[in-house]
Protein backbone atom coordinates (compact mmCIF):
# COMPACT_ATOMS: atom_id res chain seq x y z
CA UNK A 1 35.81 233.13 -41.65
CA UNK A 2 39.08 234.25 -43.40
CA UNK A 3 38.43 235.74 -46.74
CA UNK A 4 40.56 234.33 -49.86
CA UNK A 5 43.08 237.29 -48.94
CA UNK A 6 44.43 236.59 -45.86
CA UNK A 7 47.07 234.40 -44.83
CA UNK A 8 47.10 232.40 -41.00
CA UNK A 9 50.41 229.71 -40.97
CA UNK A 10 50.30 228.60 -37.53
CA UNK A 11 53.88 226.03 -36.74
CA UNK A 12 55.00 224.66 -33.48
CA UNK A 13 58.62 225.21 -33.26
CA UNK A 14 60.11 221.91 -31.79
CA UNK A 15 63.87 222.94 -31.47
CA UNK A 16 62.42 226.28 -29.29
CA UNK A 17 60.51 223.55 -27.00
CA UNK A 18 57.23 223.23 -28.94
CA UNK A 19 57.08 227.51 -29.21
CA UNK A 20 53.66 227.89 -30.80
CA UNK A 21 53.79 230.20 -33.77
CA UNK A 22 51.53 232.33 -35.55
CA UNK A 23 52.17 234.21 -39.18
CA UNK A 24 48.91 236.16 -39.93
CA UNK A 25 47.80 238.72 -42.57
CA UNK A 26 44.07 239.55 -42.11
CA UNK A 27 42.00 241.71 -43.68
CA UNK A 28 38.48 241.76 -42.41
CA UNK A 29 38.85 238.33 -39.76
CA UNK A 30 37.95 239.12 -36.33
CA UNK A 31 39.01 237.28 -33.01
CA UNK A 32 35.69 236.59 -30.49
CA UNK A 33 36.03 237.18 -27.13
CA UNK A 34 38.85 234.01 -26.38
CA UNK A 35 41.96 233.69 -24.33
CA UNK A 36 44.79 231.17 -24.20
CA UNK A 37 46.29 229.19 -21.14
CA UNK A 38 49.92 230.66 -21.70
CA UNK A 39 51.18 233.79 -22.26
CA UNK A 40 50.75 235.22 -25.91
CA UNK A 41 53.33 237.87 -27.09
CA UNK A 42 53.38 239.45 -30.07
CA UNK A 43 54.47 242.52 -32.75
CA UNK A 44 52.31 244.22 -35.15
CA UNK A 45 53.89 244.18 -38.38
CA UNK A 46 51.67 246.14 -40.30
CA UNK A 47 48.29 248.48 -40.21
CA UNK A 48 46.64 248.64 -36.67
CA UNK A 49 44.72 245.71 -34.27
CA UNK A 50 42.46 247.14 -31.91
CA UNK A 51 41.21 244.69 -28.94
CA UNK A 52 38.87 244.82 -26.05
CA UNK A 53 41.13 243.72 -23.24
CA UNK A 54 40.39 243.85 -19.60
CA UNK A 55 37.08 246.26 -20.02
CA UNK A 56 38.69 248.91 -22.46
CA UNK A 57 39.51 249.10 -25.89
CA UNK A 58 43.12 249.39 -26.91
CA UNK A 59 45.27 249.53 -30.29
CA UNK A 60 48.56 248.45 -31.22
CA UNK A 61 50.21 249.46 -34.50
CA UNK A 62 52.66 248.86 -36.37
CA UNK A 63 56.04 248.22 -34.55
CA UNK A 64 54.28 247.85 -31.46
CA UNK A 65 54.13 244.55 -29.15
CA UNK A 66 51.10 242.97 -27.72
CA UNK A 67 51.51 240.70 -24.64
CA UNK A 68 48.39 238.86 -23.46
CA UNK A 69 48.37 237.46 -19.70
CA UNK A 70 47.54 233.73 -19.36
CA UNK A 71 43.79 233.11 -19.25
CA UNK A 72 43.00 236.79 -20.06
CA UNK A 73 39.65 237.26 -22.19
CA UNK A 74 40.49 239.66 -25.59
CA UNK A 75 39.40 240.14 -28.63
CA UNK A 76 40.91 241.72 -31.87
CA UNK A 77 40.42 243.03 -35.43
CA UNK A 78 42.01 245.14 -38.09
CA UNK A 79 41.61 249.08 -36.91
CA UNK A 80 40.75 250.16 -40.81
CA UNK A 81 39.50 248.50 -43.88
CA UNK A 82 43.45 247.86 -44.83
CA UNK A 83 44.05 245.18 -42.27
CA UNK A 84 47.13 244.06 -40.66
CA UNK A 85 49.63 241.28 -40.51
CA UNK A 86 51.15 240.36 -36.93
CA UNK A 87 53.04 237.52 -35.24
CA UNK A 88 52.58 235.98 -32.62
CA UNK A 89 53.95 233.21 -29.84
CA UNK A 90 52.44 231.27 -27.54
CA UNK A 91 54.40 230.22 -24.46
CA UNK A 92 52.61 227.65 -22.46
């Protein structure tokens, strides 16, 4: 559940052939185990995510980008207690 401080604007981008978009600034939201049927490519714009992926824990800060195979099981939540915003697309 997102608390009353963080932000999710999810669009489709119709002149990028439907390019789904994500906007997100989370603070204590977590991601379940999931995994999406296109790839999923993003940047960290702020603070840390750390994500079990493939049977190991990883992180991605700040500046980094995050690619997610299709159909790949992951997870994901803020490294510290300050959170962090990211984007993301999702290319079917």
């Amino acid at each position: 559940m997102l608390s009353s401080k963080e932000i999710t604007k999810y669009w489709i981008a119709e002149d990028w052939g439907d390019l789904e978009c994500l906007y997100a600034e989370y603070l204590t939201f977590s991601f379940a185990s999931h995994f999406h049927e296109g790839f999923a490519v993003g940047v960290v714009e702020r603070g840390a995510d750390v994500f079990d992926y493939r049977g190991t824990k990883q992180m991605a800060a700040a500046g980094e980008i995050i690619l997610f195979n299709p159909a790949e099981v992951h997870t994901g939540h803020a490294a510290d207690k300050n959170g962090w915003t990211f984007r993301m697309l999702y290319i079917n």
